[in-house]
C-alpha atoms as a PDB file:
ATOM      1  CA  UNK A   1       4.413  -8.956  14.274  1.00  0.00           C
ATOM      2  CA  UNK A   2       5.310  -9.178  10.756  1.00  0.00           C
ATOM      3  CA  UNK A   3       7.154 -11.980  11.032  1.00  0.00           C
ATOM      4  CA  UNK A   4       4.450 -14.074  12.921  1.00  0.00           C
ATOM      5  CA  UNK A   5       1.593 -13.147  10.270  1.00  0.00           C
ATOM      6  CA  UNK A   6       4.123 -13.864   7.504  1.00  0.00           C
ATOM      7  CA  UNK A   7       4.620 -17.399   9.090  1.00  0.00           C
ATOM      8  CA  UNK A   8       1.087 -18.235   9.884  1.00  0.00           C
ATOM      9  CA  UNK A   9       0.100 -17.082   6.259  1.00  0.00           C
ATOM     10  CA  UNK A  10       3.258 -19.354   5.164  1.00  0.00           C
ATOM     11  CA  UNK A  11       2.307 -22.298   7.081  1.00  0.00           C
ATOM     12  CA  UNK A  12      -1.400 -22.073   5.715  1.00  0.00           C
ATOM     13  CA  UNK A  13      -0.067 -22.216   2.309  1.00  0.00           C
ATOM     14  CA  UNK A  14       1.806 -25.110   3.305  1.00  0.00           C
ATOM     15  CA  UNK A  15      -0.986 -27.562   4.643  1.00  0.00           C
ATOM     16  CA  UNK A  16      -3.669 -26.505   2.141  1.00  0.00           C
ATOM     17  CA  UNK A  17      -3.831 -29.570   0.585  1.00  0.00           C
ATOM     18  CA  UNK A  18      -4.626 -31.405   3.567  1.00  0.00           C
ATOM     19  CA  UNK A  19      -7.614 -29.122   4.207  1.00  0.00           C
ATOM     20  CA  UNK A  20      -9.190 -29.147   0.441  1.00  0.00           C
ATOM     21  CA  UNK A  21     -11.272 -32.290  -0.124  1.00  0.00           C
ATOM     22  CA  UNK A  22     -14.682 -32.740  -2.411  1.00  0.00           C
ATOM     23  CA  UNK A  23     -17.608 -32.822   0.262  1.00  0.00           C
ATOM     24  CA  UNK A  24     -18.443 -36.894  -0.503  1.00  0.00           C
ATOM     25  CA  UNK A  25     -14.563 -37.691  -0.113  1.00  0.00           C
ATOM     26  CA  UNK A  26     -14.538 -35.515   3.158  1.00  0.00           C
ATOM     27  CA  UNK A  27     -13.997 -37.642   6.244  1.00  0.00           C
ATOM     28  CA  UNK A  28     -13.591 -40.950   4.183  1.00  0.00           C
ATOM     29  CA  UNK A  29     -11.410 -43.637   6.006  1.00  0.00           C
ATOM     30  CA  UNK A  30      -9.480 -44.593   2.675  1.00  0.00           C
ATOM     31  CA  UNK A  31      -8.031 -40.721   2.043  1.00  0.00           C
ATOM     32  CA  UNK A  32      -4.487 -40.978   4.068  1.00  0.00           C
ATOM     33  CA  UNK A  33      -5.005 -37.277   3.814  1.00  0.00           C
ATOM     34  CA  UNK A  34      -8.460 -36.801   5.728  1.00  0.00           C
ATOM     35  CA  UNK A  35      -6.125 -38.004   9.399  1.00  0.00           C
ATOM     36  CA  UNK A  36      -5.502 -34.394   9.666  1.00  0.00           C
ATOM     37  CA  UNK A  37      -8.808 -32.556   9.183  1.00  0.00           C
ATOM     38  CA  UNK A  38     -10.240 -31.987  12.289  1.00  0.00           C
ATOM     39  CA  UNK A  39      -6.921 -30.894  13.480  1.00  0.00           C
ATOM     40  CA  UNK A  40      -7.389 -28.430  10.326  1.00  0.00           C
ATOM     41  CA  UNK A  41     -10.728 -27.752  11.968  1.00  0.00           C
ATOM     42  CA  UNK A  42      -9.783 -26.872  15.077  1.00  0.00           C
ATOM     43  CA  UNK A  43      -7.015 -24.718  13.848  1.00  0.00           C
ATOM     44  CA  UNK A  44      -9.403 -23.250  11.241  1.00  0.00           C
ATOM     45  CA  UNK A  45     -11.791 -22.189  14.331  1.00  0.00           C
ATOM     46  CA  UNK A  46      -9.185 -21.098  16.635  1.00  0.00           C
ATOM     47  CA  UNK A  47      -7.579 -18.751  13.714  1.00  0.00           C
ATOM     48  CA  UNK A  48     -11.473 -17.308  13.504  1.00  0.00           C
ATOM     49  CA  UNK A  49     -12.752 -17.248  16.617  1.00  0.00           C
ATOM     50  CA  UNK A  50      -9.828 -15.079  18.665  1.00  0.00           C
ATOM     51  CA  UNK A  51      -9.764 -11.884  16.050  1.00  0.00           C
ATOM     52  CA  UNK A  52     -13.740 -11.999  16.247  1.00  0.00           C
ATOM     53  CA  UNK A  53     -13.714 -12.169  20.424  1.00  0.00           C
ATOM     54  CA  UNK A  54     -11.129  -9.322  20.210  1.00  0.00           C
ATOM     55  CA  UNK A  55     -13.098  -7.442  18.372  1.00  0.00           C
ATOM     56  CA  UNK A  56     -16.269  -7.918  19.881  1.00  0.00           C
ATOM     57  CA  UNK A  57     -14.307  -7.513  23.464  1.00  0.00           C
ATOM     58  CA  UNK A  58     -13.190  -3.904  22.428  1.00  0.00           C
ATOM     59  CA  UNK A  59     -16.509  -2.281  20.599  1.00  0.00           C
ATOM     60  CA  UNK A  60     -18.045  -3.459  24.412  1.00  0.00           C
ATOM     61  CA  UNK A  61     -15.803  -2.513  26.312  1.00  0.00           C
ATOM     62  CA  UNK A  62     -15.859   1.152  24.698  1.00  0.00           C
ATOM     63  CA  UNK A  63     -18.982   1.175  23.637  1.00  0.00           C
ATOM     64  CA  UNK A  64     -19.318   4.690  26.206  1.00  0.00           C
ATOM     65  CA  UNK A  65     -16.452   6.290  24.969  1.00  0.00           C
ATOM     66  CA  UNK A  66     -18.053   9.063  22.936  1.00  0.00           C
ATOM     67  CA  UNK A  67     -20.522  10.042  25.771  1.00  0.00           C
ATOM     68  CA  UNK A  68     -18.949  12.837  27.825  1.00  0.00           C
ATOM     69  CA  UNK A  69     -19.729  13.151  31.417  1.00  0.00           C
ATOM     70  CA  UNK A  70     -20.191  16.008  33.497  1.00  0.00           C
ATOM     71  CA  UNK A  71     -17.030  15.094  35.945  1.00  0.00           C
ATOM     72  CA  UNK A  72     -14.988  14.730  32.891  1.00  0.00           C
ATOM     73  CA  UNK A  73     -15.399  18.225  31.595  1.00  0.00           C
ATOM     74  CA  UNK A  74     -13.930  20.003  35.166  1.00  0.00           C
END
């Protein structure tokens, strides 16, 4: 687990320079650099979205678990 958090963090550090551009220059068709931003994008999204579903998955799913029911107590 270490190893894959150390090599995502790793690979971010890499490929931040494709991702940073000033908001006019963002998307421009002369920046070489802009081919790879909605790759960045998706990436970006994916990286975001999972942890936040995973999270939100397990507070619903035991949302109950403090309530103590009769047929648990015999």
């Amino acid at each position: 687990m270490k190893a894959l958090v150390l090599t995502v963090i790793t690979l971010l550090t890499v490929f931040a320079g494709e991702v940073m551009a000033c908001p006019a220059c963002a998307g421009s068709l002369q920046n070489p650099k802009d081919k790879y931003l909605v790759y960045s994008l998706i990436v970006f999204i994916v990286l975001i979205y999972i942890p936040f579903y995973l999270l939100y998955r397990t507070i619903i799913k035991n949302r109950h678990l403090n309530e103590l029911k009769e047929s648990d107590l015999k």
